[in-house]
C-alpha atoms as a PDB file:
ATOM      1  CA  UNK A   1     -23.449   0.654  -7.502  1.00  0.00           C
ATOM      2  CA  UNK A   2     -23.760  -1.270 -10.635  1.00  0.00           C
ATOM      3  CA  UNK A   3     -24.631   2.355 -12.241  1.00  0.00           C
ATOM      4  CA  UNK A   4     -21.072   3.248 -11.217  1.00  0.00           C
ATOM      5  CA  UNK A   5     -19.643  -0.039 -12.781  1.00  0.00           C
ATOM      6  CA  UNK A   6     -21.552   0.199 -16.213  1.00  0.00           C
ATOM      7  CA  UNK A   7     -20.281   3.739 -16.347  1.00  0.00           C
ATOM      8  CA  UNK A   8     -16.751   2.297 -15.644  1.00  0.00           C
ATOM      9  CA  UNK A   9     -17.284  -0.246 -18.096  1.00  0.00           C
ATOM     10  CA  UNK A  10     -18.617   1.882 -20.714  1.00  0.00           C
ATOM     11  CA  UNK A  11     -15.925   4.610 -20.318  1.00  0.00           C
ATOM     12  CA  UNK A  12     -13.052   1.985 -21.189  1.00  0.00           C
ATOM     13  CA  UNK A  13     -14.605   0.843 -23.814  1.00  0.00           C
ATOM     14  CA  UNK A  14     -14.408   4.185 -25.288  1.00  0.00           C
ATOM     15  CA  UNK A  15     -11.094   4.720 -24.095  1.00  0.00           C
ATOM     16  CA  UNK A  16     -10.038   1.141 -25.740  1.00  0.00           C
ATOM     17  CA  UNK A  17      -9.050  -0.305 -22.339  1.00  0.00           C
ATOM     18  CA  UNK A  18     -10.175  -3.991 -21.957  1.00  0.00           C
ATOM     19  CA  UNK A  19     -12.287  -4.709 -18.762  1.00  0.00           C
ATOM     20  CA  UNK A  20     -11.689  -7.246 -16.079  1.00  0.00           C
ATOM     21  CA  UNK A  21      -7.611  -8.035 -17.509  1.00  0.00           C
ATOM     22  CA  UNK A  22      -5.517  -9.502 -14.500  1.00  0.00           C
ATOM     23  CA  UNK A  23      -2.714  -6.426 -13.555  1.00  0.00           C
ATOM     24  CA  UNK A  24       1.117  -7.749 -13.989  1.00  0.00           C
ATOM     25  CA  UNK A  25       3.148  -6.979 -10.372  1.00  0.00           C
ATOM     26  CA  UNK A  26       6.393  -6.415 -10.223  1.00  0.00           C
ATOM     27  CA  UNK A  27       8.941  -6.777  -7.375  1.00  0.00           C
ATOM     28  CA  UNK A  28       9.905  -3.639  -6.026  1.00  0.00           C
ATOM     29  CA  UNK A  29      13.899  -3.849  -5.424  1.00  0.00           C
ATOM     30  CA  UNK A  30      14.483  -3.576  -2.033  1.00  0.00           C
ATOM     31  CA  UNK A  31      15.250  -0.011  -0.680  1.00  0.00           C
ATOM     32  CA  UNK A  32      18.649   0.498   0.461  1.00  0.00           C
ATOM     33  CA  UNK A  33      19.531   1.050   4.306  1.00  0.00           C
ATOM     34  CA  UNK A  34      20.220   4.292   5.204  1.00  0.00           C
ATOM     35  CA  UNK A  35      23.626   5.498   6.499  1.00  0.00           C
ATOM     36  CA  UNK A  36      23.665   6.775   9.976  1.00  0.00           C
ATOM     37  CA  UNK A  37      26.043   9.934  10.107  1.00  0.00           C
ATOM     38  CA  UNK A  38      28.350  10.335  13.018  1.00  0.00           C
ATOM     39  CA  UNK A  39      26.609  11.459  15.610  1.00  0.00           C
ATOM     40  CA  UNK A  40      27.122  15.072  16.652  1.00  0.00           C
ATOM     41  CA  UNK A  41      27.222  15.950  20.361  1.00  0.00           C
ATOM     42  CA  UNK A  42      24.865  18.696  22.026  1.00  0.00           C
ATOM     43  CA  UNK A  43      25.667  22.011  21.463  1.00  0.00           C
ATOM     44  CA  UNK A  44      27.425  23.197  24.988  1.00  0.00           C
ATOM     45  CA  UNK A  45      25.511  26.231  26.658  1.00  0.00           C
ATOM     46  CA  UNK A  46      28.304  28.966  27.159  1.00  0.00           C
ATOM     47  CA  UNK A  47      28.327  31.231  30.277  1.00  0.00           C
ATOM     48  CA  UNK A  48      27.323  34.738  29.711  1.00  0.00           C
ATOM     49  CA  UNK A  49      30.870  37.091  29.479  1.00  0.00           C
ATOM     50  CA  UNK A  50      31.150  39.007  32.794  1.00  0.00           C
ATOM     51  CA  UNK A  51      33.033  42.348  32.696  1.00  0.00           C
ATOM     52  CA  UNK A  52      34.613  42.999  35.740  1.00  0.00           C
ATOM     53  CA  UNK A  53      33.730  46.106  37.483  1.00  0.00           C
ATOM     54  CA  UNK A  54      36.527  48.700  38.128  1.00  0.00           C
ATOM     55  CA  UNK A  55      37.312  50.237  41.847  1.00  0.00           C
ATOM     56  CA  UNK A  56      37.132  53.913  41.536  1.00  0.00           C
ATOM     57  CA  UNK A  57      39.658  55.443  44.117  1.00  0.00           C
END
């Protein structure tokens, strides 16, 4: 493990990133609510079309 850290080390130095510097946070703005739609109603099943079957005389 310290191999792995003396490689890190070594790596930003050659880069020209300074080791063990504190990271600045900043405050993530707050995400907005999201807007329900109206709500759409179920899709109504429709009975099959019957044709009517004609009387032969």
């Amino acid at each position: 493990m310290t191999a792995l850290e003396q490689s890190v080390s070594q790596a930003r130095e050659r880069c020209g990133e300074t080791g063990g510097g504190t990271a600045t946070l900043h405050e993530m703005p707050a995400k907005p609510k999201k807007k329900t739609g109206a709500k759409k109603a179920p899709a109504k099943k429709t009975t099959a079309k019957k044709t009517t079957r004609r009387k032969s005389a």
